[in-house]
Protein backbone atom coordinates (compact mmCIF):
# COMPACT_ATOMS: atom_id res chain seq x y z
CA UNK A 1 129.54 -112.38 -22.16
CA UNK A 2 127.76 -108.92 -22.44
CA UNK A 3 124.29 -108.50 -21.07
CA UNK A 4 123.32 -106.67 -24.02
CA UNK A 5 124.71 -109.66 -26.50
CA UNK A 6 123.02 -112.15 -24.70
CA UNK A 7 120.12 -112.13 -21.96
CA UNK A 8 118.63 -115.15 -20.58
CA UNK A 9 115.18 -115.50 -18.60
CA UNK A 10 113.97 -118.11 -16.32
CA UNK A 11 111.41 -119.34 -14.76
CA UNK A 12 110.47 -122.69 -13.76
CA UNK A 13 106.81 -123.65 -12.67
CA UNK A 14 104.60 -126.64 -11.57
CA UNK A 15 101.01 -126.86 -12.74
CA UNK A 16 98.47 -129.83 -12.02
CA UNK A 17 95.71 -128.53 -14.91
CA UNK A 18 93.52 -130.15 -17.32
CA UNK A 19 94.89 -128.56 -20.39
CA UNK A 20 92.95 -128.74 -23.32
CA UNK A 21 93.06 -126.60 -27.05
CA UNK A 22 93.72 -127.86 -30.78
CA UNK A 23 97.24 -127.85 -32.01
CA UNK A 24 98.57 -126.26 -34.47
CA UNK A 25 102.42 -126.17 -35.26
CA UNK A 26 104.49 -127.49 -38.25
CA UNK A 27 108.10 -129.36 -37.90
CA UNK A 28 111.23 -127.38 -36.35
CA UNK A 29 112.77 -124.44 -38.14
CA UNK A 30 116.41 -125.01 -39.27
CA UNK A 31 117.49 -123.11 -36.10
CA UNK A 32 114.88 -124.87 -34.16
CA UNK A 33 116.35 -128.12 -35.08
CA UNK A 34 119.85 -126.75 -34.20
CA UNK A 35 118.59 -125.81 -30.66
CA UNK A 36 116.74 -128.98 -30.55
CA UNK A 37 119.73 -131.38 -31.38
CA UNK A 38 122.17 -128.96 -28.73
CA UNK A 39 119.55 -129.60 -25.89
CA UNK A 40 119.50 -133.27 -26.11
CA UNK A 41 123.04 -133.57 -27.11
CA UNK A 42 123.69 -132.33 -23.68
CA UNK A 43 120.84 -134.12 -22.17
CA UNK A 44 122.88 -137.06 -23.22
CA UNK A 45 126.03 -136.48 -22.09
CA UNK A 46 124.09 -136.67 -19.09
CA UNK A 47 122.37 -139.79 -19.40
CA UNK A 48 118.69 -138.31 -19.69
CA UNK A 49 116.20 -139.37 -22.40
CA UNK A 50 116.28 -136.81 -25.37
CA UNK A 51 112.83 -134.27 -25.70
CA UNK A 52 109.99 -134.98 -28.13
CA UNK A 53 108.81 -132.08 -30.07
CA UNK A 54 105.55 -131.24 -28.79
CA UNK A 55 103.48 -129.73 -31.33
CA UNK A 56 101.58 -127.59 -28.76
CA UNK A 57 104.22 -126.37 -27.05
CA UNK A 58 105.90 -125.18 -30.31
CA UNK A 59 102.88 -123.34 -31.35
CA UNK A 60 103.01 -121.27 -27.36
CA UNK A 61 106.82 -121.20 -28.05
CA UNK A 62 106.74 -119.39 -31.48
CA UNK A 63 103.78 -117.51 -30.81
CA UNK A 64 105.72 -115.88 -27.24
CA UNK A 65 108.67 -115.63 -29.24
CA UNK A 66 107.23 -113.25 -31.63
CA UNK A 67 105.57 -111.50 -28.89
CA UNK A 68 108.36 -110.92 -26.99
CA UNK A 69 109.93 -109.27 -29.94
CA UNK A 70 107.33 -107.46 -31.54
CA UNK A 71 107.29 -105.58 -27.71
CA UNK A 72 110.92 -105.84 -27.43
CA UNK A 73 110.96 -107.16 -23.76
CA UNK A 74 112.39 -110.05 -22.52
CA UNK A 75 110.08 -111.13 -19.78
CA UNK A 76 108.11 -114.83 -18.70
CA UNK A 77 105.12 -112.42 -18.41
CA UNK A 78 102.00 -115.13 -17.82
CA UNK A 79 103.46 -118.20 -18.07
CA UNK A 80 101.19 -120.22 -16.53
CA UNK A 81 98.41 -118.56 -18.63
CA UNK A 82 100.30 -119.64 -21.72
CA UNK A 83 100.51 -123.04 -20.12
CA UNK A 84 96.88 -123.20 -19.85
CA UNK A 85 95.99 -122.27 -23.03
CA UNK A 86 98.04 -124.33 -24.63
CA UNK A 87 96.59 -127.21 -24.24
CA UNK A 88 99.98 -129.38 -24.02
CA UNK A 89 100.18 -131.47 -20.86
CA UNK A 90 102.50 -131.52 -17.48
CA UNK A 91 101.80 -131.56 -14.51
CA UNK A 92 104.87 -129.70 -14.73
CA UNK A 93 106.28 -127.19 -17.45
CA UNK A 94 109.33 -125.19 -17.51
CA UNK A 95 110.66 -122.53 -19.92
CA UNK A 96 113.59 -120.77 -20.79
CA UNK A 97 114.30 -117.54 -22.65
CA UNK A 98 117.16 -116.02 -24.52
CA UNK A 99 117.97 -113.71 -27.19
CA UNK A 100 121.51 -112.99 -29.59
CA UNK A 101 122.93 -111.76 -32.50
CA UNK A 102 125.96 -113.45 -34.36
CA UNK A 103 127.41 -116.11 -32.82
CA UNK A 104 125.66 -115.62 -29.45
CA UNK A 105 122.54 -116.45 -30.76
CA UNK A 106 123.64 -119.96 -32.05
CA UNK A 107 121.93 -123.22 -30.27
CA UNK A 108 124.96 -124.02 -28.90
CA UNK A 109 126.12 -120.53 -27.68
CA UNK A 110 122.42 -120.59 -26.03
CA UNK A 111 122.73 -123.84 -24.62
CA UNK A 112 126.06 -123.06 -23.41
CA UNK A 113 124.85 -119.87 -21.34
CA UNK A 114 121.54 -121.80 -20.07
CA UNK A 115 123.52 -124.34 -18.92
CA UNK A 116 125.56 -121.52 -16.84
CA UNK A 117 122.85 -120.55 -15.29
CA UNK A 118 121.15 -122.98 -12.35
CA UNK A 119 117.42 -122.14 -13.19
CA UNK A 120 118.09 -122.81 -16.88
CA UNK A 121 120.61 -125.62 -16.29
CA UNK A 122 117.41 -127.09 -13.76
CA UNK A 123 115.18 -127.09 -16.84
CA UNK A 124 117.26 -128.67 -19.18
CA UNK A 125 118.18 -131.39 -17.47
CA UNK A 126 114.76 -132.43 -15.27
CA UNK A 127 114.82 -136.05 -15.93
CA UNK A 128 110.31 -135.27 -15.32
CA UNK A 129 110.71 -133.38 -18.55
CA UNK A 130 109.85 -134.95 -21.73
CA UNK A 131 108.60 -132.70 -24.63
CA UNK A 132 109.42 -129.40 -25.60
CA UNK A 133 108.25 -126.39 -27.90
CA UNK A 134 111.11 -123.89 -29.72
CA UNK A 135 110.30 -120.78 -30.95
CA UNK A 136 113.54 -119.37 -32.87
CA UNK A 137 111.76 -115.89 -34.40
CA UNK A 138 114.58 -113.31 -35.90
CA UNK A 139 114.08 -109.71 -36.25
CA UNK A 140 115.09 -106.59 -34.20
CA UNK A 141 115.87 -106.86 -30.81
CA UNK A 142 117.60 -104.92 -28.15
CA UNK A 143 118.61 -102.17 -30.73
CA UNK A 144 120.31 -105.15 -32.69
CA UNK A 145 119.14 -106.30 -36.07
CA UNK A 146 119.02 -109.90 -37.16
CA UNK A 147 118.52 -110.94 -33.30
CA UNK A 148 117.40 -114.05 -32.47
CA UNK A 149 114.59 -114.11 -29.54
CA UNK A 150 113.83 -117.70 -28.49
CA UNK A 151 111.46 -119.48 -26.06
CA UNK A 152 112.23 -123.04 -25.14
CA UNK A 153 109.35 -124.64 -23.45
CA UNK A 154 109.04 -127.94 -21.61
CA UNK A 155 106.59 -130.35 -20.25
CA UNK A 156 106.65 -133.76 -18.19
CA UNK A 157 106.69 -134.61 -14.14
């Protein structure tokens, strides 16, 4: 798959921390569902509970999401800073990172390519983690327009 069709981020990081701020997120996009439904369809196939949307973690999600393409980087920057100031709960939070254009950037091409990779693949299927956050934001990216730049975010022991 070309690097400059698809790139994936990871990083995967344990937090014991009293988290505590409103939030403030509304249901899954359409390609939030999508990813949604391709992370615990392969959750299942390997007989882990499915995620729970966590309304605070989508809020971080969509919110980094945007970020990371309004600055056109693809980077984990402060994640445990965004962790914190979330206000979701662990102890333990992971997140993954990806961005596409066509069919690269569909859930299941993404899920496909995390599950590649064995920091992403780690993340996805933690049987500790039990919610997640999505944020699916589309715009220009990597010289690309119409990318799709999305942060996957999850919580549990």
């Amino acid at each position: 798959m070309p690097a400059r069709k698809l790139q994936l981020g990871l990083l995967v990081a344990a937090c014991t921390l009293l988290l505590t701020s409103p939030a403030t997120a509304g249901p899954p996009s359409p390609r939030e569902a999508s990813l949604l439904a391709a992370v615990n369809g392969v959750r299942k196939a390997h007989d882990l509970r499915p995620l729970t949307v966590d309304a605070k973690l989508m809020r971080v999600a969509r919110g980094y999401s945007a970020t990371l393409l309004r600055e056109g980087v693809l980077t984990h920057g402060n994640f445990a800073e965004r962790m914190r100031g979330s206000g979701a709960r662990g102890p333990r939070f992971g997140e993954n990172l990806a961005w596409g254009t066509g069919g690269y950037a569909a859930a299941k091409s993404i899920v496909r390519a995390w599950m590649s990779s064995p920091g992403h693949r780690a993340n996805l299927l933690r049987p500790g983690f039990r919610r997640i956050g999505l944020g699916a934001v589309v715009g220009r990216f990597g010289g690309y327009r119409g990318a799709t730049v999305i942060t996957a975010d999850f919580a549990g022991s």
